[in-house]
C-alpha atoms as a PDB file:
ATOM      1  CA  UNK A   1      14.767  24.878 -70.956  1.00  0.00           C
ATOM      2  CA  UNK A   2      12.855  24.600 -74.096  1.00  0.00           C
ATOM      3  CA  UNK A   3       9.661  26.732 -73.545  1.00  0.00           C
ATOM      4  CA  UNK A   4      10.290  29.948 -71.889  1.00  0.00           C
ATOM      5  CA  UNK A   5       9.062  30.011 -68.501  1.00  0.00           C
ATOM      6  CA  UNK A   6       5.852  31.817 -66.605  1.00  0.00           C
ATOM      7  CA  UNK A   7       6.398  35.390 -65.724  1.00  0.00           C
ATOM      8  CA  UNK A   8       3.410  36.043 -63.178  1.00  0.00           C
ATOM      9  CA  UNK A   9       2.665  34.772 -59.577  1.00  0.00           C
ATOM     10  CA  UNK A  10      -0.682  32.853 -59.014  1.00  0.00           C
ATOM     11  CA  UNK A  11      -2.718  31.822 -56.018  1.00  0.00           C
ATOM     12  CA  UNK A  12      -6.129  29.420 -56.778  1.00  0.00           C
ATOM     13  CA  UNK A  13      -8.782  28.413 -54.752  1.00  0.00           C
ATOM     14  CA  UNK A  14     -10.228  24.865 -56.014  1.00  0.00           C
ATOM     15  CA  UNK A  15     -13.562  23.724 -55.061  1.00  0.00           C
ATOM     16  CA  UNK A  16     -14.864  20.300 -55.717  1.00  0.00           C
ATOM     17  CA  UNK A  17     -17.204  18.075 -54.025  1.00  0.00           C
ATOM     18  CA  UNK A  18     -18.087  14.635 -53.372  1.00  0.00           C
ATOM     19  CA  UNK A  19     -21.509  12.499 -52.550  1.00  0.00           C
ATOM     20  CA  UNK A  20     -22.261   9.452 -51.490  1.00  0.00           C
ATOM     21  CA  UNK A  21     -18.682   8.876 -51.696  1.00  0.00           C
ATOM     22  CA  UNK A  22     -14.825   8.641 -50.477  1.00  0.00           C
ATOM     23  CA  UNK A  23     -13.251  11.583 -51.559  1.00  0.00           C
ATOM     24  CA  UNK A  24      -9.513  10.727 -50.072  1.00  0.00           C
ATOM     25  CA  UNK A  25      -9.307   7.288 -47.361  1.00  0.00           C
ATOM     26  CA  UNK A  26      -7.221   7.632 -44.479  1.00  0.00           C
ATOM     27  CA  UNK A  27      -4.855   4.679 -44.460  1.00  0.00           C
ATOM     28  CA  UNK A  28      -4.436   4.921 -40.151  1.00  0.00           C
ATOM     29  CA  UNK A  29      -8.504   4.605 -39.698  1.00  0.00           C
ATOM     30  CA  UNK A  30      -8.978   1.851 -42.005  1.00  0.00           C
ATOM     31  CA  UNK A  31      -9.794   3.931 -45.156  1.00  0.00           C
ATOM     32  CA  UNK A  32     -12.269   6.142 -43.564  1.00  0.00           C
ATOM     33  CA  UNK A  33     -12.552   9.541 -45.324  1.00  0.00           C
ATOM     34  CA  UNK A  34     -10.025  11.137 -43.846  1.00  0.00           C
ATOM     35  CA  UNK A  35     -11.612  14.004 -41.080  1.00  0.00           C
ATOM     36  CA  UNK A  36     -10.010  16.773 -38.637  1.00  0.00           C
ATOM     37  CA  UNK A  37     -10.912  15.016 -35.567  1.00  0.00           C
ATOM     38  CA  UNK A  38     -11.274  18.315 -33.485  1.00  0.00           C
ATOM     39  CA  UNK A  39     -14.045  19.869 -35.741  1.00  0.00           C
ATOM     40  CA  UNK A  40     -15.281  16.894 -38.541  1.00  0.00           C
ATOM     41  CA  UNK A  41     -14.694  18.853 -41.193  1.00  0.00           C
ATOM     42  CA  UNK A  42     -12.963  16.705 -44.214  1.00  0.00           C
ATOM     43  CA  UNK A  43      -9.785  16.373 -45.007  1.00  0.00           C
ATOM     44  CA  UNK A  44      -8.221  15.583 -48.952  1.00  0.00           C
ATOM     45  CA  UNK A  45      -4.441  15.072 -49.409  1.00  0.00           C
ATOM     46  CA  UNK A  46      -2.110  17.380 -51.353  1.00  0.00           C
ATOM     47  CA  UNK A  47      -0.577  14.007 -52.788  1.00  0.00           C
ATOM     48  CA  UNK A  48      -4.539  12.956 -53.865  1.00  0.00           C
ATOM     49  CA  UNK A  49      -4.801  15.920 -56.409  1.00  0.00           C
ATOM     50  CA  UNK A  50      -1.619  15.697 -57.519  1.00  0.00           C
ATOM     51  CA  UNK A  51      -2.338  12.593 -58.775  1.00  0.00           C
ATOM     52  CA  UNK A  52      -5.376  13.217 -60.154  1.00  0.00           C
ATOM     53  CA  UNK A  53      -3.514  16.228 -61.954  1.00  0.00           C
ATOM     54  CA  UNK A  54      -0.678  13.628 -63.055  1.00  0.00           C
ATOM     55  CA  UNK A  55      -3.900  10.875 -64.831  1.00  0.00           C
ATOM     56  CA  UNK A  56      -5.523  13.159 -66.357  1.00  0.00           C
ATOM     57  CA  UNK A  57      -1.862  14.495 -68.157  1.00  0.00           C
ATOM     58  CA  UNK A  58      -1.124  10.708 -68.521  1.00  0.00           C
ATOM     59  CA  UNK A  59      -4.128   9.859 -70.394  1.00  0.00           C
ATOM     60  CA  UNK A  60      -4.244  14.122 -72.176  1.00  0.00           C
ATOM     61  CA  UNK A  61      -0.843  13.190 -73.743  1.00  0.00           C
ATOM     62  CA  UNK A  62      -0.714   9.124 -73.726  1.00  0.00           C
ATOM     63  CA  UNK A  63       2.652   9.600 -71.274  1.00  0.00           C
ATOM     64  CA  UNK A  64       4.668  11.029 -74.252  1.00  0.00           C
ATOM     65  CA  UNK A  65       7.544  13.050 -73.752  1.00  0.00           C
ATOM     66  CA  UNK A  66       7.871  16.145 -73.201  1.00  0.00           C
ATOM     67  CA  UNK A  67       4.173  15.703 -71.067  1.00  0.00           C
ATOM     68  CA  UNK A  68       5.071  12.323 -69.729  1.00  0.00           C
ATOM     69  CA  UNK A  69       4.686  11.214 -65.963  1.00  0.00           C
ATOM     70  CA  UNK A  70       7.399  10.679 -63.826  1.00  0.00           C
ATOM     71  CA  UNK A  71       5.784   9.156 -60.495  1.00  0.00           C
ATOM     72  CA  UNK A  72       3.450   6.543 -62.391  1.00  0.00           C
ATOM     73  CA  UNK A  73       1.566   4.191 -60.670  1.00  0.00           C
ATOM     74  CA  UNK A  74       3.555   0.469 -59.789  1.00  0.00           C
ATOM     75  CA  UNK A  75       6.766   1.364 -61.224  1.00  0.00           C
ATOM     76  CA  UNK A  76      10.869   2.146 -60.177  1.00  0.00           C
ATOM     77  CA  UNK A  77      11.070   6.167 -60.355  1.00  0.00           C
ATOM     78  CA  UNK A  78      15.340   4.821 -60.596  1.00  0.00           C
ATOM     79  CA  UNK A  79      14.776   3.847 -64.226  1.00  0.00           C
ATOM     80  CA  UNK A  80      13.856   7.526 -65.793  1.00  0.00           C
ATOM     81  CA  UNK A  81      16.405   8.873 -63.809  1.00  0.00           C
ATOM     82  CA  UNK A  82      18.692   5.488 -65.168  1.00  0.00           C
ATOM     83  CA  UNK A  83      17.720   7.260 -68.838  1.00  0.00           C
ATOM     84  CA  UNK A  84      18.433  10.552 -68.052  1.00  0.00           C
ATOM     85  CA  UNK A  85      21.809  10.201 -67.244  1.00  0.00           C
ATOM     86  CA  UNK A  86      22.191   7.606 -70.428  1.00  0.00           C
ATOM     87  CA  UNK A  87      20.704  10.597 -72.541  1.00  0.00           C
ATOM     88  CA  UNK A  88      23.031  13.023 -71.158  1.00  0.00           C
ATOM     89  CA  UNK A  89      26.075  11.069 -71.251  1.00  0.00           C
ATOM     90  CA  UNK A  90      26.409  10.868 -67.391  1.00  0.00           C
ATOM     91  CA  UNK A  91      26.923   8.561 -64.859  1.00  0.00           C
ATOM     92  CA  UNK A  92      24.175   5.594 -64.080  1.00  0.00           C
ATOM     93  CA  UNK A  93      26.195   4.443 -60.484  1.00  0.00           C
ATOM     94  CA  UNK A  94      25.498   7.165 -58.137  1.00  0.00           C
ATOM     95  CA  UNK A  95      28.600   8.850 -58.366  1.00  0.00           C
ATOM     96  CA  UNK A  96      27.840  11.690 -60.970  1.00  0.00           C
ATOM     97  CA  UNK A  97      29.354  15.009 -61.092  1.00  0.00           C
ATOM     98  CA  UNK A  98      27.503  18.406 -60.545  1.00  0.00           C
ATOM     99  CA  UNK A  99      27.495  18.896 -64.232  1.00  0.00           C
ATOM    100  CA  UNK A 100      26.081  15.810 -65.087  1.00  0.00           C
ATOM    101  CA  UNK A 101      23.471  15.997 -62.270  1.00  0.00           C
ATOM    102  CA  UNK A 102      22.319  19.398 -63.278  1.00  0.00           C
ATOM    103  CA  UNK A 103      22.399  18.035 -67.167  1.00  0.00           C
ATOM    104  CA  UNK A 104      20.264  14.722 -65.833  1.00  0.00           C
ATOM    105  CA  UNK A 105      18.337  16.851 -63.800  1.00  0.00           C
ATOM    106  CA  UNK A 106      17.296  19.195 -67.161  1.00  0.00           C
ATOM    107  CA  UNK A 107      16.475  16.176 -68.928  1.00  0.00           C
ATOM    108  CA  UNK A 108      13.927  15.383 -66.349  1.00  0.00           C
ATOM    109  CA  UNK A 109      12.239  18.808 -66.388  1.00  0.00           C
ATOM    110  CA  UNK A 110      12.446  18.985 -70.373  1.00  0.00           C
ATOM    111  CA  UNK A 111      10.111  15.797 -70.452  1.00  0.00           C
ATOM    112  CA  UNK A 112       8.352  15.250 -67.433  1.00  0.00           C
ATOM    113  CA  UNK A 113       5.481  17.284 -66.598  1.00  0.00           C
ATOM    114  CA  UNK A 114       5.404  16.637 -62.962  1.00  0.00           C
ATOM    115  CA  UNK A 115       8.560  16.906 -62.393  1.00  0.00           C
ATOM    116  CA  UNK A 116       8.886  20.670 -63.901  1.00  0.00           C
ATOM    117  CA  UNK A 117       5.306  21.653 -61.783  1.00  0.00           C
ATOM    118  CA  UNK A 118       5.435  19.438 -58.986  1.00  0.00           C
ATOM    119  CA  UNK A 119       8.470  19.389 -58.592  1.00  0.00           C
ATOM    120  CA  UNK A 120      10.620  15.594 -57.331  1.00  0.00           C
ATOM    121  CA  UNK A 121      13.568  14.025 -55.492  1.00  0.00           C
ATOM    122  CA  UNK A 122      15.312  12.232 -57.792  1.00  0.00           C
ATOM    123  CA  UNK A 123      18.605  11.261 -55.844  1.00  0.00           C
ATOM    124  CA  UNK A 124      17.557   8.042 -55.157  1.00  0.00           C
ATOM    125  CA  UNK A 125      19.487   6.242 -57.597  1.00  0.00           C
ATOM    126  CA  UNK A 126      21.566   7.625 -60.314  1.00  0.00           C
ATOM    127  CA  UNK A 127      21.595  10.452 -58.850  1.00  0.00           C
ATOM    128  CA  UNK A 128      19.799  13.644 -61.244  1.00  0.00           C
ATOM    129  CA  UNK A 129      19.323  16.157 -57.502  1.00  0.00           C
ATOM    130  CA  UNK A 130      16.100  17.735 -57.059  1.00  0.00           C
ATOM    131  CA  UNK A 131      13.631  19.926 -57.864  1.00  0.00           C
ATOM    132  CA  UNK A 132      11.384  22.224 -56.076  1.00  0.00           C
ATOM    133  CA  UNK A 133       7.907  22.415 -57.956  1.00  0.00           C
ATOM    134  CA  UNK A 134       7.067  25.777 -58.850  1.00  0.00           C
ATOM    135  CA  UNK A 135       3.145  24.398 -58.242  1.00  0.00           C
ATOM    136  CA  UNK A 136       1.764  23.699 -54.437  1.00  0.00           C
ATOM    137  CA  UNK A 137      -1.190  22.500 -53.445  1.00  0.00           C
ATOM    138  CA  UNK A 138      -2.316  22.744 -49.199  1.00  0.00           C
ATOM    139  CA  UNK A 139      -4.784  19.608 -47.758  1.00  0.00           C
ATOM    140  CA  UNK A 140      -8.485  20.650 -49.262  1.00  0.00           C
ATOM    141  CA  UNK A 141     -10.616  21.107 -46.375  1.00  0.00           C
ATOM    142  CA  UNK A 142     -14.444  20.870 -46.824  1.00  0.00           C
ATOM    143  CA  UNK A 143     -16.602  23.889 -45.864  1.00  0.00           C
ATOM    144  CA  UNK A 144     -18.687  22.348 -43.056  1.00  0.00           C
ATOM    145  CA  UNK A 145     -18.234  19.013 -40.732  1.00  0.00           C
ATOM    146  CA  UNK A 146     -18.649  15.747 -42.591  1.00  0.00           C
ATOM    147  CA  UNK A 147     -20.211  12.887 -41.658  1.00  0.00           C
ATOM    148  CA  UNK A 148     -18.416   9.545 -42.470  1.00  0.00           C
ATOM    149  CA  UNK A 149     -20.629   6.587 -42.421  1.00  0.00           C
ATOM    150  CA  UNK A 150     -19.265   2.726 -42.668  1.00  0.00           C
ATOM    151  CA  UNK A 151     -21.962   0.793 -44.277  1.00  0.00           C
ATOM    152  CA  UNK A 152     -22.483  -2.796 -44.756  1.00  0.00           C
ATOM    153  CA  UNK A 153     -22.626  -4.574 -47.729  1.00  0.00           C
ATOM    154  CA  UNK A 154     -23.847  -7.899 -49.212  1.00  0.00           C
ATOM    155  CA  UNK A 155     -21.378  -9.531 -51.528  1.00  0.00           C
ATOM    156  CA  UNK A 156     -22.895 -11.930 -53.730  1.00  0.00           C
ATOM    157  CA  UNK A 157     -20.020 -13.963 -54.602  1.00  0.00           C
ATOM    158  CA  UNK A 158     -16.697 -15.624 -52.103  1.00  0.00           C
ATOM    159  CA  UNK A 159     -12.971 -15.615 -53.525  1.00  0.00           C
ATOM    160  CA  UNK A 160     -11.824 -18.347 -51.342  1.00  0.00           C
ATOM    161  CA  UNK A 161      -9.297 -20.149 -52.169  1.00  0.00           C
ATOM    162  CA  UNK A 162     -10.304 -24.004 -51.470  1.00  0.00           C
ATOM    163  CA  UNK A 163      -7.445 -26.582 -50.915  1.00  0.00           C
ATOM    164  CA  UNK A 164      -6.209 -28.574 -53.278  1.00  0.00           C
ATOM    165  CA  UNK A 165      -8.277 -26.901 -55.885  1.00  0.00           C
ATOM    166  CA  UNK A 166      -6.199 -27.206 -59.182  1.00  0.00           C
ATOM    167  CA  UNK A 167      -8.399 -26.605 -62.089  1.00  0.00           C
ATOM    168  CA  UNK A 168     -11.625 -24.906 -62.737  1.00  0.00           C
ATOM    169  CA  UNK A 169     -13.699 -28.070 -62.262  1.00  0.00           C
ATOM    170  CA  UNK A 170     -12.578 -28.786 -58.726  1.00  0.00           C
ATOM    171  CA  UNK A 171     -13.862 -25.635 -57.845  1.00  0.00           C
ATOM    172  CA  UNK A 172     -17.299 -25.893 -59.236  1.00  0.00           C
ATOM    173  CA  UNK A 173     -17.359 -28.936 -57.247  1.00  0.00           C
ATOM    174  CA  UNK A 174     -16.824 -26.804 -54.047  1.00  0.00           C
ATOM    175  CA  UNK A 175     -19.425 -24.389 -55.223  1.00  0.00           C
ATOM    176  CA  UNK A 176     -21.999 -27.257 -55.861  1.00  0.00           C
ATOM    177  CA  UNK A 177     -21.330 -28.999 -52.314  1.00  0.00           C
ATOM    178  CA  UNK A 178     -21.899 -25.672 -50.330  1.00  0.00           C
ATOM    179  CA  UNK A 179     -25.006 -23.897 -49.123  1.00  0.00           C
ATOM    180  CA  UNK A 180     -25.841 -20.780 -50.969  1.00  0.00           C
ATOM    181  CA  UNK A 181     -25.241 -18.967 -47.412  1.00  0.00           C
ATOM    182  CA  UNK A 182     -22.344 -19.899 -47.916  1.00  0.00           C
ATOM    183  CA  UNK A 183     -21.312 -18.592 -51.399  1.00  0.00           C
ATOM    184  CA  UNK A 184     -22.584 -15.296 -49.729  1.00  0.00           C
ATOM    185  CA  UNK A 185     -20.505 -12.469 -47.879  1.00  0.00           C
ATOM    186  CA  UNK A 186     -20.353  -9.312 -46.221  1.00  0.00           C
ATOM    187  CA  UNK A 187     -18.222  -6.700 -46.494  1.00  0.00           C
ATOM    188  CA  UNK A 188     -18.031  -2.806 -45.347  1.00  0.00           C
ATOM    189  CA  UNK A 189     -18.180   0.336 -47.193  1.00  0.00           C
ATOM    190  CA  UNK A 190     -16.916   4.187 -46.102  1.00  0.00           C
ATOM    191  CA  UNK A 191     -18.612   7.354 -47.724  1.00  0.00           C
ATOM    192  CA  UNK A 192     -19.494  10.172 -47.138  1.00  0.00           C
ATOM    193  CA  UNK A 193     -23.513  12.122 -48.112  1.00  0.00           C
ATOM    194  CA  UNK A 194     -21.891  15.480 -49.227  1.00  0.00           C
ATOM    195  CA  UNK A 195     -18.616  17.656 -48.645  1.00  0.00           C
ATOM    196  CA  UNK A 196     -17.898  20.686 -50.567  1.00  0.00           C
ATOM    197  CA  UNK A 197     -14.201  20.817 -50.503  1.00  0.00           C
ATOM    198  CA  UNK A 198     -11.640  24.122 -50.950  1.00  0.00           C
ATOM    199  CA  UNK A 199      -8.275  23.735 -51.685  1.00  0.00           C
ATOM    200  CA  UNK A 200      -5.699  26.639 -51.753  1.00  0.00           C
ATOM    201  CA  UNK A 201      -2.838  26.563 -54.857  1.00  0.00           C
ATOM    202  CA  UNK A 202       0.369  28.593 -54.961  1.00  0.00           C
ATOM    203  CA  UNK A 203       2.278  28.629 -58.490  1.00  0.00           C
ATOM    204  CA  UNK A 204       5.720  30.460 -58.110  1.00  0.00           C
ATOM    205  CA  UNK A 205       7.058  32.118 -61.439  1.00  0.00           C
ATOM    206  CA  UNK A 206      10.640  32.042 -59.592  1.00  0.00           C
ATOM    207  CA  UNK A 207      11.078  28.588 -59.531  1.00  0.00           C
ATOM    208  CA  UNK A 208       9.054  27.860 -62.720  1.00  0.00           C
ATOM    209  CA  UNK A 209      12.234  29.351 -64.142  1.00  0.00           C
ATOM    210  CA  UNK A 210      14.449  26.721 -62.503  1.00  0.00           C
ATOM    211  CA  UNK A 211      12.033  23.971 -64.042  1.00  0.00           C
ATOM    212  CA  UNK A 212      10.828  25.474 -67.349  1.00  0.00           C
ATOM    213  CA  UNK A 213       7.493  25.641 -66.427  1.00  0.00           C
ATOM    214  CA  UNK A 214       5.498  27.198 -69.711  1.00  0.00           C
ATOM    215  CA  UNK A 215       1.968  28.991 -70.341  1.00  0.00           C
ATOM    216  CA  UNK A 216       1.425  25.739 -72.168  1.00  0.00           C
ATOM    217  CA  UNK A 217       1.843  23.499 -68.888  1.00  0.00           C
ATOM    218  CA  UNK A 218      -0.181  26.126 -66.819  1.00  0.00           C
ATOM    219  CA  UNK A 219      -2.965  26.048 -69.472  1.00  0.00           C
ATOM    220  CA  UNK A 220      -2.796  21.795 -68.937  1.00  0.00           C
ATOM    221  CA  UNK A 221      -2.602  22.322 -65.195  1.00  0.00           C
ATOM    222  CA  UNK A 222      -5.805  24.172 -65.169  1.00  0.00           C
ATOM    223  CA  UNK A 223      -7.362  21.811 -67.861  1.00  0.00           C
ATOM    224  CA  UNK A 224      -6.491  19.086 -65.451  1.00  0.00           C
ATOM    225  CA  UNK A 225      -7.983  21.026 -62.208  1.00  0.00           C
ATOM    226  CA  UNK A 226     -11.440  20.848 -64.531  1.00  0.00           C
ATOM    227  CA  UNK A 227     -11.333  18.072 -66.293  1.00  0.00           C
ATOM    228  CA  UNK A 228      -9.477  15.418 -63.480  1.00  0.00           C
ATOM    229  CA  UNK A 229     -12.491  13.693 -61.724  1.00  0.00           C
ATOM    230  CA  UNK A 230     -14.690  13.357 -65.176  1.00  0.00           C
ATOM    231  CA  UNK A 231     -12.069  10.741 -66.022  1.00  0.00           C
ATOM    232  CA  UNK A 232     -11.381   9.571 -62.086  1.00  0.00           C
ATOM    233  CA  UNK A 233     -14.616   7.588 -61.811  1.00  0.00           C
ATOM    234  CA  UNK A 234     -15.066   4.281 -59.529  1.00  0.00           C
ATOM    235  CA  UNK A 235     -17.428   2.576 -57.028  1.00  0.00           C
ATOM    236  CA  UNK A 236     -15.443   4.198 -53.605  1.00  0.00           C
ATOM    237  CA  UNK A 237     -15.344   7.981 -55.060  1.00  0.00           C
ATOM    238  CA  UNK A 238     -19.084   8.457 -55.437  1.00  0.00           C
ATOM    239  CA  UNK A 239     -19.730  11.700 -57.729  1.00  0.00           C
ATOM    240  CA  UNK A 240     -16.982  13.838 -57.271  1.00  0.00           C
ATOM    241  CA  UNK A 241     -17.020  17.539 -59.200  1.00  0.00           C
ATOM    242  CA  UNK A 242     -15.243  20.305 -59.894  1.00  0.00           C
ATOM    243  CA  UNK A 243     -17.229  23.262 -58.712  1.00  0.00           C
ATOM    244  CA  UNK A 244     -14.961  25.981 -59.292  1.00  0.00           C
ATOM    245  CA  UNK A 245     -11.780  27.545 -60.077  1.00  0.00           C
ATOM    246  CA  UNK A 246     -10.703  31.116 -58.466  1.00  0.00           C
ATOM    247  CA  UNK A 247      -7.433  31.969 -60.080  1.00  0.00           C
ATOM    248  CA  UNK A 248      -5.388  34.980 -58.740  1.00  0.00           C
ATOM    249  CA  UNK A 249      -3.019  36.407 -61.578  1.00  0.00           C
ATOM    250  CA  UNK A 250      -0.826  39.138 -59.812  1.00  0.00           C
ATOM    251  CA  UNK A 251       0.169  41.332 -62.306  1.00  0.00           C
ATOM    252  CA  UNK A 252       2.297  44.573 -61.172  1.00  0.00           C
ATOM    253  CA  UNK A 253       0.807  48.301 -61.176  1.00  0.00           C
ATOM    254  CA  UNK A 254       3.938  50.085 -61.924  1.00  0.00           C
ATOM    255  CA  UNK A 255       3.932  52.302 -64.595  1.00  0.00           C
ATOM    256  CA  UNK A 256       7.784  51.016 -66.093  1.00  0.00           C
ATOM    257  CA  UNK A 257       7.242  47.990 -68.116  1.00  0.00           C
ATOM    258  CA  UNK A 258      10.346  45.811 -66.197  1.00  0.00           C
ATOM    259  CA  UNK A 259       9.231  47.151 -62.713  1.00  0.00           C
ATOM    260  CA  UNK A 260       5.700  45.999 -63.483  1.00  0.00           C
ATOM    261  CA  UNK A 261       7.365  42.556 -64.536  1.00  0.00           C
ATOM    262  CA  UNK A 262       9.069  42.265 -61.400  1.00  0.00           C
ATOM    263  CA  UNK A 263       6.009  43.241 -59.277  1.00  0.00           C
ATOM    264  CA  UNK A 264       3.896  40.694 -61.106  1.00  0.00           C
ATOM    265  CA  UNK A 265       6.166  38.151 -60.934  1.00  0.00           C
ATOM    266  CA  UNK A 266       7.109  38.307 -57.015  1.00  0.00           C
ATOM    267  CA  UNK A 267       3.849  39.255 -56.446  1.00  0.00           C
ATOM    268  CA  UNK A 268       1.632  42.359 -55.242  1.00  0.00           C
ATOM    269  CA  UNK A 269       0.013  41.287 -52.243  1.00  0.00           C
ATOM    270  CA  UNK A 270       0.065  38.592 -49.859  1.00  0.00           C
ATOM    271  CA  UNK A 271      -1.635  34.642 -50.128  1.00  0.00           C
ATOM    272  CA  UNK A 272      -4.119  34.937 -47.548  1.00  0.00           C
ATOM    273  CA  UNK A 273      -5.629  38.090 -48.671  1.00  0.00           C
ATOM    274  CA  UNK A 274      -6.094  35.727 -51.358  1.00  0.00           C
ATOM    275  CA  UNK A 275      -7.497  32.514 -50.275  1.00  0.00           C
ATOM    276  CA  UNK A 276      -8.677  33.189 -46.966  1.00  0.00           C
ATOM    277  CA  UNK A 277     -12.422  32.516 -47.554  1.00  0.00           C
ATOM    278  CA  UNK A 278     -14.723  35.721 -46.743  1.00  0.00           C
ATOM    279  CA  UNK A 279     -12.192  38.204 -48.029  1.00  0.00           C
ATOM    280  CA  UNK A 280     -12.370  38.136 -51.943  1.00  0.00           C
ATOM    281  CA  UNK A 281     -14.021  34.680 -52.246  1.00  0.00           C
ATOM    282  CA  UNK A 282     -17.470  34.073 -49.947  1.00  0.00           C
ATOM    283  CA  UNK A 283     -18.765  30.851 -49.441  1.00  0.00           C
ATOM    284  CA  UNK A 284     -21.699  30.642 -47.444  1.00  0.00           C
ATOM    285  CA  UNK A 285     -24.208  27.524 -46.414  1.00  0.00           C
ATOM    286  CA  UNK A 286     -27.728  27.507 -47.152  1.00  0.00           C
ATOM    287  CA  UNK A 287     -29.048  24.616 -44.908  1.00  0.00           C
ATOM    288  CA  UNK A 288     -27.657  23.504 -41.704  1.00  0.00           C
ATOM    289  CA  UNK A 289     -26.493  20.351 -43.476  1.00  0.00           C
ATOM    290  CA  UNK A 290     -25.490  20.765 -47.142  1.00  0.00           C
ATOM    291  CA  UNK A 291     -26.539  17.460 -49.814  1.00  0.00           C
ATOM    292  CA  UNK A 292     -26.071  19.333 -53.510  1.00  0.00           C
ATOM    293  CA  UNK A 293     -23.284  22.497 -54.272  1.00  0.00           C
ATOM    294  CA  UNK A 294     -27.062  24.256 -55.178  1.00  0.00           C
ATOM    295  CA  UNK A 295     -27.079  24.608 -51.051  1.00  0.00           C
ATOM    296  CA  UNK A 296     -24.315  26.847 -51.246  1.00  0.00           C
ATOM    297  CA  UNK A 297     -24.238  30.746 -52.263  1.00  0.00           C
ATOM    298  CA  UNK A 298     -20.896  32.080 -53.496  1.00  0.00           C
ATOM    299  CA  UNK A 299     -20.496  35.697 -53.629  1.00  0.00           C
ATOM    300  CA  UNK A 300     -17.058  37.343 -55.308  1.00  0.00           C
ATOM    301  CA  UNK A 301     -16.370  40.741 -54.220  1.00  0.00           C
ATOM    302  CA  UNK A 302     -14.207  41.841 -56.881  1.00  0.00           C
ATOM    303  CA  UNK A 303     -13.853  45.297 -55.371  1.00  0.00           C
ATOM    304  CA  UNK A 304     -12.186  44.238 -52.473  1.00  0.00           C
ATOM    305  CA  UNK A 305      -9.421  42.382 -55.137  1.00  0.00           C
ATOM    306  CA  UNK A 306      -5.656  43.615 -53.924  1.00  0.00           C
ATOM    307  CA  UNK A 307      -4.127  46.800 -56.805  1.00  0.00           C
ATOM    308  CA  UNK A 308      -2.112  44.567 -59.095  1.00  0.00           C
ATOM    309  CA  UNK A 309      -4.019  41.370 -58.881  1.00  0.00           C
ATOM    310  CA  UNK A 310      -6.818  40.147 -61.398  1.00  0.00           C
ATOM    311  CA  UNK A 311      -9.338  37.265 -61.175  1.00  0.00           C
ATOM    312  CA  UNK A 312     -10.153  34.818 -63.233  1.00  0.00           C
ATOM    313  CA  UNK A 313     -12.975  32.430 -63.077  1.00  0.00           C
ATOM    314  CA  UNK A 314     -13.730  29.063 -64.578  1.00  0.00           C
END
């Protein structure tokens, strides 16, 4: 790899909210923001911030190598992995050797930026193996129950498509021979007032090594973390916000310089000591039913931070 490679482990806590919008639609309940069904509280993909995280890289770096996208929106993820084996002199039919699969599978790390934190499966076609992301993200789950409303909507306008309509003028002839009830329509619309959302990261310095993962990606991953929903805007998501970034840098106590390397980069104590809310990080509600982050109080109790661990806020 080209950049030399993390040497620390990190946890992060990631909390962002959303109002008067759809923060992540369920697919199976007819885009509904997605909710635990057992206790209402909301629900946001792993594969929705990840792709947040992958547009805001897209549009940082204008999809130019080394910080282009792999999974892009619309297209064949078989033609990069086509290239890599034509830039690597391997095979493009599927039947590659292990050297030229590892070589293809570089070549993807080297100049994709979600492949080498994200990690991607990339056997598909030509086949370049895969590759475990050294960066993980776990659902975001809002603080309190949500409450999803589906309201109606008047739409102003139809997109029918008349019969035997051919040019523009035969359809402002339909327009002009209906009743303006007609040109009218309703439609539905899912949102939410207010979550405040947390979602738990993991970022493994072991297998940033097997994908080349840099300080200079993890500075763009945490640019993105801030930075994705400015530049994510539309009518569905409401206002959605980053309210905070909690990052957990575990970096070794021992007094011998490679034993303290090895602490901090397998780590000095374990996730949930981390992340689970109450312990280091304390969230708590002001008002029975939260509309603005301003109704939340977050306390960090530094002190109680693990030996070997430091925090750092954005």
């Amino acid at each position: 790899m080209s950049k030399k490679a993390i040497e620390n482990r990190y946890e992060f806590l990631f909390l962002f909210d959303c109002e008067n919008g759809n923060p992540n639609g369920d697919p199976d309940s007819g885009n509904a923001p997605r909710i635990d069904p057992e206790d209402m509280h909301g629900l946001v993909s792993d594969v929705a911030l990840k792709r947040r995280v992958r547009n805001y890289v897209w549009m940082k770096h204008e999809n130019q190598m080394p910080n282009a996208i792999f999974v892009e929106q619309s297209t064949n993820l078989n033609k990069p992995i086509v290239r890599a084996h034509e830039e690597t002199g391997g095979s493009t039919t599927g039947n590659a050797k292990r050297s030229q699969v590892d070589a293809a599978r570089n070549w993807m790390c080297e100049n994709f930026f979600d492949v080498r934190t994200f990690g991607a499966v990339m056997s598909t076609g030509a086949n370049a193996g895969q590759v475990r992301g050294p960066v993980q993200f776990s659902f975001a789950r809002s603080l309190d129950p949500i409450l999803p409303l589906d309201i109606s909507i008047t739409r102003m306008a139809v997109a029918e498509k008349v019969s035997g309509a051919k040019s523009a003028a035969d359809y402002e002839k339909w327009e002009n021979e209906q009743d303006e009830d007609k040109l009218r329509t309703m439609g539905r619309k899912s949102l939410i007032p207010y979550g405040l959302y947390a979602a738990k990261g993991f970022i493994s310095a072991n297998l940033a090594e097997q994908t080349g993962f840099s300080e200079d990606d993890l500075s763009t991953f945490w640019e993105a973390l801030r930075n994705m929903y400015d530049h994510d805007r539309s009518a569905s998501k409401g206002m959605m916000s980053c309210r905070g970034l909690f990052i957990f840098k575990h970096i070794g106590t021992d007094g011998d310089g490679d034993q303290r390397k090895r602490q901090a980069k397998l780590g000095c104590a374990p996730a949930h000591e981390l992340l689970d809310l109450g312990k280091v990080i304390e969230i708590k509600a002001q008002k029975e039913a939260p509309r603005t982050f301003s109704d939340y109080q977050i306390t960090v109790h530094r002190d109680r931070l693990p030996n070997g661990v430091e925090l750092i806020e954005y």
